[in-house]
C-alpha atoms as a PDB file:
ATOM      1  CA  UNK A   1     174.999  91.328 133.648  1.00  0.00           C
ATOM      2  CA  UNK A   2     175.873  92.655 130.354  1.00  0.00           C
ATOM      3  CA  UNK A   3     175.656  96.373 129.474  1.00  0.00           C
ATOM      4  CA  UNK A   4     173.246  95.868 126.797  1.00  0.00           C
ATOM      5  CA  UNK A   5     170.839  93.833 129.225  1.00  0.00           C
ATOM      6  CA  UNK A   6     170.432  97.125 131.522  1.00  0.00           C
ATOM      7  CA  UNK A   7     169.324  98.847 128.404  1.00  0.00           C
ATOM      8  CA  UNK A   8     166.876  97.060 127.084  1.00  0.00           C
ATOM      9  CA  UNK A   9     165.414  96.548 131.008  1.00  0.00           C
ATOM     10  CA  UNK A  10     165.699 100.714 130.938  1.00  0.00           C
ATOM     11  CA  UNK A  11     164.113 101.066 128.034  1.00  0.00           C
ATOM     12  CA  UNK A  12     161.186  98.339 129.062  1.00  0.00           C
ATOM     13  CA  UNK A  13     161.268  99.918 132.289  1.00  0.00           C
ATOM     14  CA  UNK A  14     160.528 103.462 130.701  1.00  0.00           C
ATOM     15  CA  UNK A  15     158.127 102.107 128.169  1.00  0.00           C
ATOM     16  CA  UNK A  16     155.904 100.529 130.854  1.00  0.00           C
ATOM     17  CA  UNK A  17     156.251 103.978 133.578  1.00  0.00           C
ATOM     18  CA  UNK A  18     154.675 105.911 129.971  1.00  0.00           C
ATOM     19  CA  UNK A  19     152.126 103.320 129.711  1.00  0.00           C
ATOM     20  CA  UNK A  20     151.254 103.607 133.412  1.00  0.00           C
ATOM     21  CA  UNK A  21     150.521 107.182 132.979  1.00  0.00           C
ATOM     22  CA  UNK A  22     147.903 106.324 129.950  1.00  0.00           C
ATOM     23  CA  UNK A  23     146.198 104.458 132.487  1.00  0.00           C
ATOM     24  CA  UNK A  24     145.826 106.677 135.284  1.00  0.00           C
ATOM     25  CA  UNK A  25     141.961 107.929 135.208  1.00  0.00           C
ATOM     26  CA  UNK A  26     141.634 111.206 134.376  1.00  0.00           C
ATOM     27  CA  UNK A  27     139.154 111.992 137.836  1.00  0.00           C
ATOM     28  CA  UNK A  28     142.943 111.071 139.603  1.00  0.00           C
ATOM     29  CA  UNK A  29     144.303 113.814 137.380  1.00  0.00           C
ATOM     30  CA  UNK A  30     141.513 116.538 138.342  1.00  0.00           C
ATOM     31  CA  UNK A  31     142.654 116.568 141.969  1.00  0.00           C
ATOM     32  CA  UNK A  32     144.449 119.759 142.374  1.00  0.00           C
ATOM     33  CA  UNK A  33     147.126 118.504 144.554  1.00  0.00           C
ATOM     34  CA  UNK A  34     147.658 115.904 141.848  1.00  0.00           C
ATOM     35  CA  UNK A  35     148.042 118.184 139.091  1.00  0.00           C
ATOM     36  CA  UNK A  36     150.075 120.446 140.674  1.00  0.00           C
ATOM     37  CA  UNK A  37     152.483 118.129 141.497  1.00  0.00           C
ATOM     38  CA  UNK A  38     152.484 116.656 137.904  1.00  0.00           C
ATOM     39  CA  UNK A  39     152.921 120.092 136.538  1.00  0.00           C
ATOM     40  CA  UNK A  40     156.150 120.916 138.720  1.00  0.00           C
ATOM     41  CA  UNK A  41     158.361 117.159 138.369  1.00  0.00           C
ATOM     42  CA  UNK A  42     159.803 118.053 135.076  1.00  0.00           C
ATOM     43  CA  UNK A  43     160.713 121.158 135.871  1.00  0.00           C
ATOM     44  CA  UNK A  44     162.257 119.888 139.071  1.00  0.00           C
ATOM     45  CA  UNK A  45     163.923 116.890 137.620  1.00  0.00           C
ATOM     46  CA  UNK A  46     165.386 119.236 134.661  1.00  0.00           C
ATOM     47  CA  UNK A  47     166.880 121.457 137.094  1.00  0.00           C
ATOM     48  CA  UNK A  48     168.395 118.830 139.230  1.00  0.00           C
ATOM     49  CA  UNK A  49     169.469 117.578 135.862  1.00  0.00           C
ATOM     50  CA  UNK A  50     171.028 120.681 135.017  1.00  0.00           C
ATOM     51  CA  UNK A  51     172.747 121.318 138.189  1.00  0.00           C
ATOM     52  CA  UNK A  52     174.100 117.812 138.237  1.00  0.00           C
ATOM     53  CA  UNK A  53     175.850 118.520 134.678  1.00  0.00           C
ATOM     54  CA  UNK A  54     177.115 121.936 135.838  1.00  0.00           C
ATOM     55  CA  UNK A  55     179.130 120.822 138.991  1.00  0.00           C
ATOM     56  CA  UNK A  56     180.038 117.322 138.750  1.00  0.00           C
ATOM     57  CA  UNK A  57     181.997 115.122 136.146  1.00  0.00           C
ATOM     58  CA  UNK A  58     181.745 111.854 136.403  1.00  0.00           C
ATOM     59  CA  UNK A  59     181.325 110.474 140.338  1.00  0.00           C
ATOM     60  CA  UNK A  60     182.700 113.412 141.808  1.00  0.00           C
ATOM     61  CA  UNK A  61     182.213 117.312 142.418  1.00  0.00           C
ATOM     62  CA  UNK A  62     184.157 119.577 139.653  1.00  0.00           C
ATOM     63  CA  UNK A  63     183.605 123.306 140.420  1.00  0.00           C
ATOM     64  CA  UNK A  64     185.695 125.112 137.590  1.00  0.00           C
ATOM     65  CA  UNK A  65     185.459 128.099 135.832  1.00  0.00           C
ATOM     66  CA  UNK A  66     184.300 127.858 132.801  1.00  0.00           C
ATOM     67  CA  UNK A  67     181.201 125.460 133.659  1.00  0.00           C
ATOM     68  CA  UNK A  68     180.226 127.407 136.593  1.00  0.00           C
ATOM     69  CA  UNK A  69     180.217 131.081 134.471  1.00  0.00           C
ATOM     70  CA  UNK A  70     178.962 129.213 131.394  1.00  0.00           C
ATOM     71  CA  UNK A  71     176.028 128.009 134.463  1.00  0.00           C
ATOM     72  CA  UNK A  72     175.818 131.736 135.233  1.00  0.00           C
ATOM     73  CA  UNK A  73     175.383 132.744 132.059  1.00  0.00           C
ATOM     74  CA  UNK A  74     172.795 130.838 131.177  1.00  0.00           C
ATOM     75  CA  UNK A  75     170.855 131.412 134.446  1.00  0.00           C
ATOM     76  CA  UNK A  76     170.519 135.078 133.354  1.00  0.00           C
ATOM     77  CA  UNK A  77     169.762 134.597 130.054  1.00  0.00           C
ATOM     78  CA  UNK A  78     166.544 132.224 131.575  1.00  0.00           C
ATOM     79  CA  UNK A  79     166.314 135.336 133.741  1.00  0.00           C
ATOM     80  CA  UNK A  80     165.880 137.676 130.937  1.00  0.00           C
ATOM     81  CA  UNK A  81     163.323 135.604 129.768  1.00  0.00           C
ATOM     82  CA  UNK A  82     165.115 134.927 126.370  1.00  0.00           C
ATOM     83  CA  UNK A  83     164.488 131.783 124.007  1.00  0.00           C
ATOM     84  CA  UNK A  84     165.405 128.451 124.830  1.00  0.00           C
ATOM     85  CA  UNK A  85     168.218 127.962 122.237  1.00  0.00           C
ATOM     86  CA  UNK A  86     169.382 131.225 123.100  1.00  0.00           C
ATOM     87  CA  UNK A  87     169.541 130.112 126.969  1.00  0.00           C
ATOM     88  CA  UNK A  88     171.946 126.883 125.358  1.00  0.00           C
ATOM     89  CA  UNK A  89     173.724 128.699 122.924  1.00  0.00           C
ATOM     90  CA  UNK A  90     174.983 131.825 125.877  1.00  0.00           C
ATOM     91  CA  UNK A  91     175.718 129.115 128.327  1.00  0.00           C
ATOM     92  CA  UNK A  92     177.563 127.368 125.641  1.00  0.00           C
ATOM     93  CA  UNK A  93     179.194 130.161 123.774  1.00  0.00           C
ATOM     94  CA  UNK A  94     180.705 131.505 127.399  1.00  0.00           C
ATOM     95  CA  UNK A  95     181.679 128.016 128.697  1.00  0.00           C
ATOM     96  CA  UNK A  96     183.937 127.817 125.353  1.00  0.00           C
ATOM     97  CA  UNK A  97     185.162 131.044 125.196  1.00  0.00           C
ATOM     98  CA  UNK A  98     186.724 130.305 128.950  1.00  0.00           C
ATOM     99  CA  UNK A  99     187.749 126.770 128.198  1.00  0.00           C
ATOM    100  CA  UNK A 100     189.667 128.289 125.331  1.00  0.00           C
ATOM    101  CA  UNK A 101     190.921 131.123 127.673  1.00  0.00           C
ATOM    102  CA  UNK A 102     192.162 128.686 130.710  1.00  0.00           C
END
């Protein structure tokens, strides 16, 4: 199966999970089980997302410095309650400055 075949089934797969949700009725929605759940998956999923990014590189587990501080650093700057970009830019900024350093 070519590469560009799994994208296009991806991206027809994603298109059709989006539609799905248009079609959900909205007394499913009310349920407060339901809409607590629906409330906390992307924040889940973005921090699985990010934790996935900070420790491994490709297949495998990669704990080094500079990703796990840069990981630190922007944990506390999402601790301090400071702007997104901000949160990207310190986690960025320190991961750099220790890349450049090691």
């Amino acid at each position: 199966m070519s590469l560009w075949v799994l994208v296009l089934a991806t991206a027809a797969g994603c298109y059709l999970l989006k539609l799905a949700g248009y079609l959900v009725p909205a007394r499913v929605l009310e349920h407060p089980q339901v809409r607590r759940v629906v409330e906390l998956l992307p924040v889940a999923l973005l921090a699985a997302l990010v934790v996935v990014e900070a420790v491994a590189d490709g297949s495998h587990w990669s704990f080094d410095a500079p990703r796990l501080l840069g990981f630190g650093a922007g944990a506390v700057a999402v601790w301090r309650r400071m702007p997104f970009l901000v949160v990207v830019v310190a986690a960025a900024a320190v991961a750099a400055v220790l890349r450049l350093a090691f």
